[in-house]
PDB file of N, CA and C in Angstrom:
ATOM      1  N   UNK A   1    -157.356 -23.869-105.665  1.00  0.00           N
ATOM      2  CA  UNK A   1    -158.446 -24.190-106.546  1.00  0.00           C
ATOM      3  C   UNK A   1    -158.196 -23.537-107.918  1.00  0.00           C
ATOM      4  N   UNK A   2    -158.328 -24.247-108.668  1.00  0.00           N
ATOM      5  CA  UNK A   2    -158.350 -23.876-110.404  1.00  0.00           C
ATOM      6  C   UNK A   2    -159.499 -22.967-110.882  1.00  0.00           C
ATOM      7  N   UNK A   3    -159.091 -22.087-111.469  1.00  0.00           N
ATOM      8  CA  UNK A   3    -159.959 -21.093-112.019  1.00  0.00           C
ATOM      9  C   UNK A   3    -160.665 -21.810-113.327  1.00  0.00           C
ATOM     10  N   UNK A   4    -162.338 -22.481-113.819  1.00  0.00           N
ATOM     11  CA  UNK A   4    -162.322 -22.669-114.546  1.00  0.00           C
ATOM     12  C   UNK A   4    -162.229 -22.036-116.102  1.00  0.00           C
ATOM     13  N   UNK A   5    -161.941 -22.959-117.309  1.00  0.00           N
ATOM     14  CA  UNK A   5    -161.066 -22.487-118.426  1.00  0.00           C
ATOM     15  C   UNK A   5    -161.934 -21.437-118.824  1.00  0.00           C
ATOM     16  N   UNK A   6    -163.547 -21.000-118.585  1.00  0.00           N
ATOM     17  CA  UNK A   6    -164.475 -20.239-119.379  1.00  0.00           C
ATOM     18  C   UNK A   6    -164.477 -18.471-118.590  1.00  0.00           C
ATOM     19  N   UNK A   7    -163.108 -18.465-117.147  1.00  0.00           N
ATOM     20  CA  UNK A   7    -163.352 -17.828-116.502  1.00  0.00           C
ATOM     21  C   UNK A   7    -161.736 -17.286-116.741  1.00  0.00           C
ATOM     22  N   UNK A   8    -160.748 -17.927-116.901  1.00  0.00           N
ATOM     23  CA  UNK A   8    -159.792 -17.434-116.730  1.00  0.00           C
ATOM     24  C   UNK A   8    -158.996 -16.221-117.467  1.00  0.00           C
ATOM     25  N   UNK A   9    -158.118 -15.532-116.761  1.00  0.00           N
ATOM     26  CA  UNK A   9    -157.521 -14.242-117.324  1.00  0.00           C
ATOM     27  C   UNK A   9    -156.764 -14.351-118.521  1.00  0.00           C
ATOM     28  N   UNK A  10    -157.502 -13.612-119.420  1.00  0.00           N
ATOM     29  CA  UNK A  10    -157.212 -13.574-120.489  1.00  0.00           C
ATOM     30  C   UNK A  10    -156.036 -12.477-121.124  1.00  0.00           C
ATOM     31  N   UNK A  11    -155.561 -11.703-120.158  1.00  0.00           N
ATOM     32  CA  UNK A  11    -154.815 -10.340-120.230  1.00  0.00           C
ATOM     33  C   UNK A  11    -153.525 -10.817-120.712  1.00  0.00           C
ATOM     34  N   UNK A  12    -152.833 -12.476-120.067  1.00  0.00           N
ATOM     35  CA  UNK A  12    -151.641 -12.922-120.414  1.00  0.00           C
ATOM     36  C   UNK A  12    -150.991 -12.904-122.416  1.00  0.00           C
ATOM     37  N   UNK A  13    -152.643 -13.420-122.428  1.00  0.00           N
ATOM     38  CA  UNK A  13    -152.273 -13.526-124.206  1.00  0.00           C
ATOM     39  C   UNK A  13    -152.290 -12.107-125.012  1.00  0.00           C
ATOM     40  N   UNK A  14    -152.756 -11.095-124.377  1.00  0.00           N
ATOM     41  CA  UNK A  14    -152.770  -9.408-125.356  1.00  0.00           C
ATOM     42  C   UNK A  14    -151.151  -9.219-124.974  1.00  0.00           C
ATOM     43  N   UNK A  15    -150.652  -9.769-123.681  1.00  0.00           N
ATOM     44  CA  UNK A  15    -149.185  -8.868-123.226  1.00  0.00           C
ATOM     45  C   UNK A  15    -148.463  -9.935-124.095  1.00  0.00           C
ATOM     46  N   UNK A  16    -148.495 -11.098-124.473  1.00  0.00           N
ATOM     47  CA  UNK A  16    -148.039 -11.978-125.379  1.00  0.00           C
ATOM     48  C   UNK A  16    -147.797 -10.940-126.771  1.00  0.00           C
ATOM     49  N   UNK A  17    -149.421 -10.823-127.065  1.00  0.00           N
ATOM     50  CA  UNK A  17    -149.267 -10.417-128.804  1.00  0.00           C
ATOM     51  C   UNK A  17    -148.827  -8.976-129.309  1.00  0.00           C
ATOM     52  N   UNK A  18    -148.959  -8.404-127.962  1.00  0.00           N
ATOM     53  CA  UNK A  18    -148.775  -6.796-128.373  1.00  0.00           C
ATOM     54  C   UNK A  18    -147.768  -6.234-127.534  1.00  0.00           C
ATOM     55  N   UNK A  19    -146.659  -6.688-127.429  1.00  0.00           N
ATOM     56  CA  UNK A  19    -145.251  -6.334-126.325  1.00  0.00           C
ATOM     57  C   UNK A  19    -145.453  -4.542-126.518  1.00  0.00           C
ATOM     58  N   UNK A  20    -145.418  -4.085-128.057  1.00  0.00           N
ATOM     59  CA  UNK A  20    -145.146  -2.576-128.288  1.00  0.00           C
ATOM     60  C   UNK A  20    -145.982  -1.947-127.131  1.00  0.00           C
ATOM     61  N   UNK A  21    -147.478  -2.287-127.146  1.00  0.00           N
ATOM     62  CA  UNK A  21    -148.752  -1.936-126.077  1.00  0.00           C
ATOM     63  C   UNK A  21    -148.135  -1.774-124.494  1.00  0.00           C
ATOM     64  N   UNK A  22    -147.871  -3.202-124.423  1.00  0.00           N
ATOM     65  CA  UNK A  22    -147.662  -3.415-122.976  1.00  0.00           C
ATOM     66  C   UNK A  22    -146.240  -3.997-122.065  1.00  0.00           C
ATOM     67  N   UNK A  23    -145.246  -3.435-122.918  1.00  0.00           N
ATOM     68  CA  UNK A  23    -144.122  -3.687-123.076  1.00  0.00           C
ATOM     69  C   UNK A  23    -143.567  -4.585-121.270  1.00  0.00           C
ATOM     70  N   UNK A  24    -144.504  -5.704-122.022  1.00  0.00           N
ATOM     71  CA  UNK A  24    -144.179  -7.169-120.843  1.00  0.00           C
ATOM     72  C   UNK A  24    -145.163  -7.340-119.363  1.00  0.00           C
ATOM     73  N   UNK A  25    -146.038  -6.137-119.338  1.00  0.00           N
ATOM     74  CA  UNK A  25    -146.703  -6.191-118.416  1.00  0.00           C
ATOM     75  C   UNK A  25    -147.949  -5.238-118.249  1.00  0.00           C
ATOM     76  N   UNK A  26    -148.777  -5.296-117.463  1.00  0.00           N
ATOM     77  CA  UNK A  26    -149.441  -4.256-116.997  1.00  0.00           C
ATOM     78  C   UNK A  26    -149.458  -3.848-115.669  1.00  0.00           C
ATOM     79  N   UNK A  27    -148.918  -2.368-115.518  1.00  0.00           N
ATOM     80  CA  UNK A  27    -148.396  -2.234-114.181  1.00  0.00           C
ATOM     81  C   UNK A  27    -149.467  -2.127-113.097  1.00  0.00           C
ATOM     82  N   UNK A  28    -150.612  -2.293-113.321  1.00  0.00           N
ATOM     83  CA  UNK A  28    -151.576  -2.598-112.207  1.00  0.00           C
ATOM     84  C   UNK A  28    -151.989  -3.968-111.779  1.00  0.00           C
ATOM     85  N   UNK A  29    -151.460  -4.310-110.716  1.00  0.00           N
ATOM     86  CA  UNK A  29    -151.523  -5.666-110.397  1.00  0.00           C
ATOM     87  C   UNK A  29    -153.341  -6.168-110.307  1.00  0.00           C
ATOM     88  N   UNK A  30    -153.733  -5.344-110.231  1.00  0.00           N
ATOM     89  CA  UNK A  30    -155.740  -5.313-109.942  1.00  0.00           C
ATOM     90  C   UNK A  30    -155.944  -5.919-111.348  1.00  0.00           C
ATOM     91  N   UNK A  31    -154.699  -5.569-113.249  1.00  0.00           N
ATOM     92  CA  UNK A  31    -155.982  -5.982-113.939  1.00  0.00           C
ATOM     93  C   UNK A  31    -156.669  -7.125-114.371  1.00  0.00           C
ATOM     94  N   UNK A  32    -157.535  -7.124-115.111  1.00  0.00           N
ATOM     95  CA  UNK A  32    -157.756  -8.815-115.587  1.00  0.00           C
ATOM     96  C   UNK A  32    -158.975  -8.673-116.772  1.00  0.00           C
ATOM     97  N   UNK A  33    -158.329  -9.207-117.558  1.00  0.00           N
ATOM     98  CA  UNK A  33    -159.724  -9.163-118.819  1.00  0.00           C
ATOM     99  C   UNK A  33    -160.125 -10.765-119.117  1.00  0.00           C
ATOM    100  N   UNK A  34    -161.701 -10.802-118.350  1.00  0.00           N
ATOM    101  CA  UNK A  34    -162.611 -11.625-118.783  1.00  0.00           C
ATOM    102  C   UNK A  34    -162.591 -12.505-120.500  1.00  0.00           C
ATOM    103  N   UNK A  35    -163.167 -13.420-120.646  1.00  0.00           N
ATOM    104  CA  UNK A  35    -162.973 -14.110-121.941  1.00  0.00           C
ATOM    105  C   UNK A  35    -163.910 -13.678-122.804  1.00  0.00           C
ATOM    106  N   UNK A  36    -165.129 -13.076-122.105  1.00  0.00           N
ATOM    107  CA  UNK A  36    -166.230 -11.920-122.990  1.00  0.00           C
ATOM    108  C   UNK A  36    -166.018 -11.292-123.578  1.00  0.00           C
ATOM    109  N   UNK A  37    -164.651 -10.181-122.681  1.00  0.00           N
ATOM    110  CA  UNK A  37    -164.244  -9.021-123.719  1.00  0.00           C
ATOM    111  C   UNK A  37    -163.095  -8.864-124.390  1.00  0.00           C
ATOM    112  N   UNK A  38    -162.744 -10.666-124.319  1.00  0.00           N
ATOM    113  CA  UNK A  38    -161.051 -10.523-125.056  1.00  0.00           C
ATOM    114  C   UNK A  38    -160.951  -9.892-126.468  1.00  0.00           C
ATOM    115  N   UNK A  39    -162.364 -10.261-127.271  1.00  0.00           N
ATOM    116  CA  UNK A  39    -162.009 -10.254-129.013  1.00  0.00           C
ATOM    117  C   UNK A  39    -162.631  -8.860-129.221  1.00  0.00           C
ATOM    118  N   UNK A  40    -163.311  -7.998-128.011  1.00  0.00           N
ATOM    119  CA  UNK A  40    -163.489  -6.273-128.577  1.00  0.00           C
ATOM    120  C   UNK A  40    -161.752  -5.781-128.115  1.00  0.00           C
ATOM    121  N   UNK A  41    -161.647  -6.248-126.831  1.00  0.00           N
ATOM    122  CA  UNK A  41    -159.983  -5.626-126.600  1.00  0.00           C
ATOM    123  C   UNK A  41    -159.156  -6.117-127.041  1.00  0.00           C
ATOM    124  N   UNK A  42    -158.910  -7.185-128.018  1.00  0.00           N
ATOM    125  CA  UNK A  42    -157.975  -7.386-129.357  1.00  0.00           C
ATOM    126  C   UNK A  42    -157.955  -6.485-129.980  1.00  0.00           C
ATOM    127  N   UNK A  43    -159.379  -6.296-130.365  1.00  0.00           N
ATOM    128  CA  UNK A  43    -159.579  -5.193-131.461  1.00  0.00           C
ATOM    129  C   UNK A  43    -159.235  -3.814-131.351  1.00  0.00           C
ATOM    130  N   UNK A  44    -159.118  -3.926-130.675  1.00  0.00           N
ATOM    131  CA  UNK A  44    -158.838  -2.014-129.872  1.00  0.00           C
ATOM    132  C   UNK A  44    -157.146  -2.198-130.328  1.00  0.00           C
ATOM    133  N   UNK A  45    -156.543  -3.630-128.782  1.00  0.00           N
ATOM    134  CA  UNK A  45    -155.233  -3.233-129.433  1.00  0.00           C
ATOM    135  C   UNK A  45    -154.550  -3.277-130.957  1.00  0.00           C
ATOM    136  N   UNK A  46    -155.319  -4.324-131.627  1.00  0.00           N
ATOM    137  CA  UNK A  46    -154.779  -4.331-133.068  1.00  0.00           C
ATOM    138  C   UNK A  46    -154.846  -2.892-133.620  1.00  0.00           C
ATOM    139  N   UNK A  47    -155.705  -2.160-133.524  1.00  0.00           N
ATOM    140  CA  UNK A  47    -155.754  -0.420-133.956  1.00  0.00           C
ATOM    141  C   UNK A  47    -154.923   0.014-133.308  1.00  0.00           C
ATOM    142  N   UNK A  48    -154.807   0.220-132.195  1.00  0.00           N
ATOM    143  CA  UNK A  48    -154.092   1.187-130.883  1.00  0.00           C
ATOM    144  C   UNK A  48    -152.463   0.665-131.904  1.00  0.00           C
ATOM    145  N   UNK A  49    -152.155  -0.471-132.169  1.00  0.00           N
ATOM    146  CA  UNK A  49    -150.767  -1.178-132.771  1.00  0.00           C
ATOM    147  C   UNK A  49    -150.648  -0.668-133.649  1.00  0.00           C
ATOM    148  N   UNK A  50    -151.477  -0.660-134.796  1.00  0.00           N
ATOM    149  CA  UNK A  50    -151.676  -0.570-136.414  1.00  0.00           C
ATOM    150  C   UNK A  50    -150.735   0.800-135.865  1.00  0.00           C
ATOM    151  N   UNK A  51    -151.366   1.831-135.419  1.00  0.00           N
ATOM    152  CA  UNK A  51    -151.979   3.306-135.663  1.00  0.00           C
ATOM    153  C   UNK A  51    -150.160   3.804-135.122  1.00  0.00           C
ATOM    154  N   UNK A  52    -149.453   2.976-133.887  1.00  0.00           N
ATOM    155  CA  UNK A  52    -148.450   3.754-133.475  1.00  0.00           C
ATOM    156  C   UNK A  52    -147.503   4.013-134.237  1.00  0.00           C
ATOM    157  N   UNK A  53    -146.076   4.915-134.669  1.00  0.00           N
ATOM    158  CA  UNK A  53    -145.511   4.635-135.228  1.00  0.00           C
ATOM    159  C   UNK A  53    -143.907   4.501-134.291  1.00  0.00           C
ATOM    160  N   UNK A  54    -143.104   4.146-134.248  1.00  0.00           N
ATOM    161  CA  UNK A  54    -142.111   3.327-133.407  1.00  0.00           C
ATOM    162  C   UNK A  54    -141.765   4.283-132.284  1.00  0.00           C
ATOM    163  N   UNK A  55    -142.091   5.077-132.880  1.00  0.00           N
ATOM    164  CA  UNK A  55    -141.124   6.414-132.002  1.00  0.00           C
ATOM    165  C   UNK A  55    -142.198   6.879-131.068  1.00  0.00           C
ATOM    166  N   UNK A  56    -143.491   6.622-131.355  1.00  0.00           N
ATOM    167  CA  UNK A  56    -144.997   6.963-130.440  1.00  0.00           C
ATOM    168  C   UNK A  56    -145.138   5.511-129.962  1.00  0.00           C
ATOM    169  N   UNK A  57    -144.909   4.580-130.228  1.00  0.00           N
ATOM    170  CA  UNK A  57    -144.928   3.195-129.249  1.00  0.00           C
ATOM    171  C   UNK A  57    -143.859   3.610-128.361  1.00  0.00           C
ATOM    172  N   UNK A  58    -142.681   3.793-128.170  1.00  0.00           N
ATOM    173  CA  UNK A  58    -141.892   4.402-127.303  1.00  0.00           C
ATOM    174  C   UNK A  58    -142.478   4.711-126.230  1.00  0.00           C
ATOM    175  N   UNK A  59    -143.863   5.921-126.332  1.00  0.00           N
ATOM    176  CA  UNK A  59    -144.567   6.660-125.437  1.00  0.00           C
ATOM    177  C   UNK A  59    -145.601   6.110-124.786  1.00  0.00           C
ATOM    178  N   UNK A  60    -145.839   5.449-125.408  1.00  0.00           N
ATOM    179  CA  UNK A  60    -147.243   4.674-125.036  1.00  0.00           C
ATOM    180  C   UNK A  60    -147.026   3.473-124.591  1.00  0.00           C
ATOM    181  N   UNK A  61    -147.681   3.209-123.043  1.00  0.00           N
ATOM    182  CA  UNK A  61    -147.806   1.460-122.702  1.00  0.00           C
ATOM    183  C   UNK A  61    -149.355   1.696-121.569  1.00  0.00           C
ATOM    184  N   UNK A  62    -150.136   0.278-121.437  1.00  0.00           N
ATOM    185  CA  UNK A  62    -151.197  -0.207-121.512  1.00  0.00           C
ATOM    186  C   UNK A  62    -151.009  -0.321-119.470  1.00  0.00           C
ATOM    187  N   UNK A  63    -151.908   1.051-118.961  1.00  0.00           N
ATOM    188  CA  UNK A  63    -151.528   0.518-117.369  1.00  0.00           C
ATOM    189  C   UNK A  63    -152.524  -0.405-116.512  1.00  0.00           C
ATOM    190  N   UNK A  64    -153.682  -0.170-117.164  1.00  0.00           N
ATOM    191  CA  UNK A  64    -154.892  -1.157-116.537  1.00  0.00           C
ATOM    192  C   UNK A  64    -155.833  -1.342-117.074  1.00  0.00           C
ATOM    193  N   UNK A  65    -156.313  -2.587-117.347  1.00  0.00           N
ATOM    194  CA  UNK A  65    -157.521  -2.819-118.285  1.00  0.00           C
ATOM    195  C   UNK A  65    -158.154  -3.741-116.471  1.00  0.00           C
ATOM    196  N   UNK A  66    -159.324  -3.863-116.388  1.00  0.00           N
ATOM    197  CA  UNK A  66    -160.714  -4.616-115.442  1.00  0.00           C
ATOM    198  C   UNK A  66    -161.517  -3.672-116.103  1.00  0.00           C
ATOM    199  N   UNK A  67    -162.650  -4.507-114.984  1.00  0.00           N
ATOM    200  CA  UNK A  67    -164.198  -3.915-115.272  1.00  0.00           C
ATOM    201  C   UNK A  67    -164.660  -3.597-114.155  1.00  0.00           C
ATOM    202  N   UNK A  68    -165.083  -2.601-114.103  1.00  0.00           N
ATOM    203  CA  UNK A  68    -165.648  -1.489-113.204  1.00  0.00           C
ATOM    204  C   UNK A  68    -166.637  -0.924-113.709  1.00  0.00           C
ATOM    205  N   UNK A  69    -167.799  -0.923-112.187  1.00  0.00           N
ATOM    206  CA  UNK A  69    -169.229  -0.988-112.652  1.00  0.00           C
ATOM    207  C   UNK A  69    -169.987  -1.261-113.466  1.00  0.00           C
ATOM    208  N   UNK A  70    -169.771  -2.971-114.360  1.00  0.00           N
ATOM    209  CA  UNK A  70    -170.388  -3.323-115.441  1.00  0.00           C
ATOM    210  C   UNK A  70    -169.634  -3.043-116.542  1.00  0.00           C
ATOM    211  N   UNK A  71    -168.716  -2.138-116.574  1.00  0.00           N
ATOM    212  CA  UNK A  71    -167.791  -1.987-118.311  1.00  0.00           C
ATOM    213  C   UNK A  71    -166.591  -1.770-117.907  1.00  0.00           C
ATOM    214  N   UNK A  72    -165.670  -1.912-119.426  1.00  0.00           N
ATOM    215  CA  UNK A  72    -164.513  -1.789-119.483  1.00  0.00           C
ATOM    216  C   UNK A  72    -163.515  -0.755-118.702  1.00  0.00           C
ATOM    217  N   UNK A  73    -162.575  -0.285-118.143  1.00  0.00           N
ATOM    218  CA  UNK A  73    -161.535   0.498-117.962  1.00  0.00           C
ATOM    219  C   UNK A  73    -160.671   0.271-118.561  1.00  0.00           C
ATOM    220  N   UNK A  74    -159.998   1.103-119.478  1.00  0.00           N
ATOM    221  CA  UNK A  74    -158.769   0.411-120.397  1.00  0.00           C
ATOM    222  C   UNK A  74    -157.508   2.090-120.178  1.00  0.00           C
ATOM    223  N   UNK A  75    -156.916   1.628-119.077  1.00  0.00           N
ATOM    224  CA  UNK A  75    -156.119   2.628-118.815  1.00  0.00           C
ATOM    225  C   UNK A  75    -154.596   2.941-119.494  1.00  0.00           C
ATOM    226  N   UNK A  76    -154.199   4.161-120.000  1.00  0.00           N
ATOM    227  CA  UNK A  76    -152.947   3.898-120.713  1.00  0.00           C
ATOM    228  C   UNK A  76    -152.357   5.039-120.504  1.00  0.00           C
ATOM    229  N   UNK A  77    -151.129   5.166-120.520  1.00  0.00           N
ATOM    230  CA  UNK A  77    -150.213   6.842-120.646  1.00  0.00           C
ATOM    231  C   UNK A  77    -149.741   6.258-121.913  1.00  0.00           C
ATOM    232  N   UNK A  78    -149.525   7.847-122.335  1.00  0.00           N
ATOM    233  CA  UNK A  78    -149.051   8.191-123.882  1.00  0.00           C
ATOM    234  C   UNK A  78    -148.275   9.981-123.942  1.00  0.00           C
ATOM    235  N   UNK A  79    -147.834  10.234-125.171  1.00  0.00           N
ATOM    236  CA  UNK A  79    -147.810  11.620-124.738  1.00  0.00           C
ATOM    237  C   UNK A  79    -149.159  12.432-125.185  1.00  0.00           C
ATOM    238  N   UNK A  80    -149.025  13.554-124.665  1.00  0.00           N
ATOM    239  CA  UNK A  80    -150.362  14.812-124.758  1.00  0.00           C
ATOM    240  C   UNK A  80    -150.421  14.813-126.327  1.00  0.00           C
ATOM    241  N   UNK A  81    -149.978  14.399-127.153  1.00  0.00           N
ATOM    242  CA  UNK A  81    -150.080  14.324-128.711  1.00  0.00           C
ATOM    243  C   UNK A  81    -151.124  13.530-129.254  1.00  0.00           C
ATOM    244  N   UNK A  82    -150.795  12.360-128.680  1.00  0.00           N
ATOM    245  CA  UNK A  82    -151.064  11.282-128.932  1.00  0.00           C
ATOM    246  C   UNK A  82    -153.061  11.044-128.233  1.00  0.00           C
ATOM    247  N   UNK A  83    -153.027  11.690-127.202  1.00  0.00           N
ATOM    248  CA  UNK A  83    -154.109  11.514-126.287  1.00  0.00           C
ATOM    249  C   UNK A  83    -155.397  11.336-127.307  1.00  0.00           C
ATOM    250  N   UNK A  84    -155.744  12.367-127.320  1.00  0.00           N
ATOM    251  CA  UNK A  84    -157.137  12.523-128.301  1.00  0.00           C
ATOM    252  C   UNK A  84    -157.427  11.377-129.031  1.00  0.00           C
ATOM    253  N   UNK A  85    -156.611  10.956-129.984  1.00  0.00           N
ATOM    254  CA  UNK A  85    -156.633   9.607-131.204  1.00  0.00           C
ATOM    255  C   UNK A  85    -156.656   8.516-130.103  1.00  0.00           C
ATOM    256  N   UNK A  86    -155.885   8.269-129.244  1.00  0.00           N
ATOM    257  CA  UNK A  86    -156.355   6.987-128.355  1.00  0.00           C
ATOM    258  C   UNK A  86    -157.374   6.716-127.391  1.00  0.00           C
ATOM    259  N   UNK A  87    -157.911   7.805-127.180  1.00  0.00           N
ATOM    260  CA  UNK A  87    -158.915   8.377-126.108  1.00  0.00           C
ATOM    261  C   UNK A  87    -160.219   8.034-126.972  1.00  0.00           C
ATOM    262  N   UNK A  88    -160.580   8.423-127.690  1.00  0.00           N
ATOM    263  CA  UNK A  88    -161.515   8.337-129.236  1.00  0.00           C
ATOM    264  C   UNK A  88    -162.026   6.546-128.957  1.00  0.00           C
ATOM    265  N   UNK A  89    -160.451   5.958-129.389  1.00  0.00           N
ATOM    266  CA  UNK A  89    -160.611   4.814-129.736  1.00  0.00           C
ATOM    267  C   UNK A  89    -161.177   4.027-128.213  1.00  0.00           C
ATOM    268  N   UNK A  90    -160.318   4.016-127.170  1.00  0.00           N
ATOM    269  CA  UNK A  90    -160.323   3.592-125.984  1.00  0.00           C
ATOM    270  C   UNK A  90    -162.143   4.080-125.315  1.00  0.00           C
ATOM    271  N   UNK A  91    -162.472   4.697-125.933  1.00  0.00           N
ATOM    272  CA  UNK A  91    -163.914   5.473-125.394  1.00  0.00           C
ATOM    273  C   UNK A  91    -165.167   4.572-126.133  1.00  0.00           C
ATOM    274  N   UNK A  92    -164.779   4.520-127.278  1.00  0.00           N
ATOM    275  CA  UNK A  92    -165.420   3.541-128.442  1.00  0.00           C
ATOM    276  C   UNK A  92    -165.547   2.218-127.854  1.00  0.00           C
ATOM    277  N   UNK A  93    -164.572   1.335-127.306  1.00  0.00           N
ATOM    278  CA  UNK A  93    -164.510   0.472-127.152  1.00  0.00           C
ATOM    279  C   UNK A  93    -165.559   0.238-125.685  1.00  0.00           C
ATOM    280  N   UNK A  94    -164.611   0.812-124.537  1.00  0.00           N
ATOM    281  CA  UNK A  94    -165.777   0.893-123.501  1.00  0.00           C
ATOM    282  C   UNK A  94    -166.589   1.044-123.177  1.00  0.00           C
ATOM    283  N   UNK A  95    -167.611   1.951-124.023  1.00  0.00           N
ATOM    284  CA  UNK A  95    -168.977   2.004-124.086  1.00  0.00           C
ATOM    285  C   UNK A  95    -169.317   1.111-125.053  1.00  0.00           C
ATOM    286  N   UNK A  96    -168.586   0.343-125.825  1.00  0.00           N
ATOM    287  CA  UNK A  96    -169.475  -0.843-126.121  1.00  0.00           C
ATOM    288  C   UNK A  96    -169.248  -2.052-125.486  1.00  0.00           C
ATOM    289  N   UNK A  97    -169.022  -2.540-124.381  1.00  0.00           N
ATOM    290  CA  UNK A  97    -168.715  -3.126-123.084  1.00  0.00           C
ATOM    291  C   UNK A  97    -169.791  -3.008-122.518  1.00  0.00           C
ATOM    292  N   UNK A  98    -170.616  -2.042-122.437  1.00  0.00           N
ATOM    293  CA  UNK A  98    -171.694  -1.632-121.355  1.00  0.00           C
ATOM    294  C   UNK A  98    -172.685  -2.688-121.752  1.00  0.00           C
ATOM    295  N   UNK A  99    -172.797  -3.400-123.006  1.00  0.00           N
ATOM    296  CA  UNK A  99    -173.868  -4.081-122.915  1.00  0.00           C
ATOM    297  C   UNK A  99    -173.338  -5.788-123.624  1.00  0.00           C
ATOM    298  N   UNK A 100    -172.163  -6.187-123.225  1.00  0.00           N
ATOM    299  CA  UNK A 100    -171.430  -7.048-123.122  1.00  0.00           C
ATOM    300  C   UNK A 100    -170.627  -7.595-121.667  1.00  0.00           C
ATOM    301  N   UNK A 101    -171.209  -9.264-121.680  1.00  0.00           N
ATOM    302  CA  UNK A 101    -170.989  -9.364-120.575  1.00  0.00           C
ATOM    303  C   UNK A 101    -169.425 -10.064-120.138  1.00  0.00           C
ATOM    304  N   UNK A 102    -168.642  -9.171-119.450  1.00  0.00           N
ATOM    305  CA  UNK A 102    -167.238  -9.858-119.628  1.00  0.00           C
ATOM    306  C   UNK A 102    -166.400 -10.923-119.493  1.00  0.00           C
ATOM    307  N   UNK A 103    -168.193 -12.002-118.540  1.00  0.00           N
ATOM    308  CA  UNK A 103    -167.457 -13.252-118.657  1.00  0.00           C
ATOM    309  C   UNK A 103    -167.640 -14.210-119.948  1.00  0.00           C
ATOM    310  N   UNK A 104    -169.029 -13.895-120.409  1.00  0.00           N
ATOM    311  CA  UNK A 104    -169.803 -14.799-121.454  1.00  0.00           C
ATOM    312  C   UNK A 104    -168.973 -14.735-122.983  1.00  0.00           C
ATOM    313  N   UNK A 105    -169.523 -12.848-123.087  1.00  0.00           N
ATOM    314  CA  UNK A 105    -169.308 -12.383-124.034  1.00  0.00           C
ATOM    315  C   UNK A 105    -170.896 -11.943-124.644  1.00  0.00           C
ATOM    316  N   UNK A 106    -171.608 -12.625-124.010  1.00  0.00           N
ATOM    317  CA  UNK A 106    -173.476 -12.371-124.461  1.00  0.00           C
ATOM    318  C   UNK A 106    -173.874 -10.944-124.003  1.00  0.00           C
ATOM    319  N   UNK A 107    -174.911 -10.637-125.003  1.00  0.00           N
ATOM    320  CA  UNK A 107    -176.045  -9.414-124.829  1.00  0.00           C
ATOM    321  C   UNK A 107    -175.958  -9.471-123.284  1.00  0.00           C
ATOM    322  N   UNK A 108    -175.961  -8.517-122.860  1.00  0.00           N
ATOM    323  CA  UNK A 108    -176.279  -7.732-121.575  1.00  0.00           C
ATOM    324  C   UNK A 108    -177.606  -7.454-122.210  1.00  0.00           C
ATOM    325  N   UNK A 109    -179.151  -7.634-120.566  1.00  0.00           N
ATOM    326  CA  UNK A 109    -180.248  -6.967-121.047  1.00  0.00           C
ATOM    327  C   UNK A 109    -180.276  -5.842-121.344  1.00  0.00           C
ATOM    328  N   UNK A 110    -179.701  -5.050-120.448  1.00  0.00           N
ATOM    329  CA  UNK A 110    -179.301  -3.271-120.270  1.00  0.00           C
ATOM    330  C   UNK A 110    -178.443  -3.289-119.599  1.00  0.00           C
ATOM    331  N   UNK A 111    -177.643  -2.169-120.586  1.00  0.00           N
ATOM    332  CA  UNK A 111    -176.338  -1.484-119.846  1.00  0.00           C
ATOM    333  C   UNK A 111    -176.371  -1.483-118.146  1.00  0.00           C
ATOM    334  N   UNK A 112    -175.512  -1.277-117.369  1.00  0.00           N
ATOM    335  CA  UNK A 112    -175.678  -1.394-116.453  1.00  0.00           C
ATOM    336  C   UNK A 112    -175.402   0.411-115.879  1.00  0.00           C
TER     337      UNK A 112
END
């Protein structure tokens, strides 16, 4: 059975646009990002991209993005340098998930 088009995994096209991120994959076979929260987790990776510089993309790749209990998980190793500045950003993003719904993309009544 076909997954319809308003439902399907959207994770293929970030490992498309951002190889440096997710250099060809994400090693958790569990993840999957909804079509709700594709254009906040663009946005994350376009920063998380902007921000690396070649030698810190090196360090850094993207191990699991789903949604768990109502919001984002956006899991990544990097080095201990690096942590804080992506942690910041990655924290930002997921708590604004909490009231976005990850299939729609619509207002959530309340966070969950």
């Amino acid at each position: 059975m076909r997954t319809p088009p308003e439902f399907e995994d959207r994770l293929p096209a970030l490992i498309d646009a951002y190889p440096r991120l997710f250099k060809g994959s994400v090693r958790d076979p569990y993840s999957y990002l909804g079509p709700g929260w594709f254009s906040i987790v663009n946005q994350l990776c376009q920063v998380i991209n902007a921000s690396l510089s070649d030698a810190e993309s090196d360090q850094f790749y993207v191990t699991q993005i789903k949604e768990k209990t109502g919001f984002l998980r956006f899991r990544f190793a990097c080095s201990e340098a690096m942590r804080p500045q992506i942690r910041a950003l990655v924290r930002a993003t997921e708590d604004a998930t909490m009231t976005i719904c990850s299939d729609s993309g619509k207002s959530k009544e309340k966070p969950i």
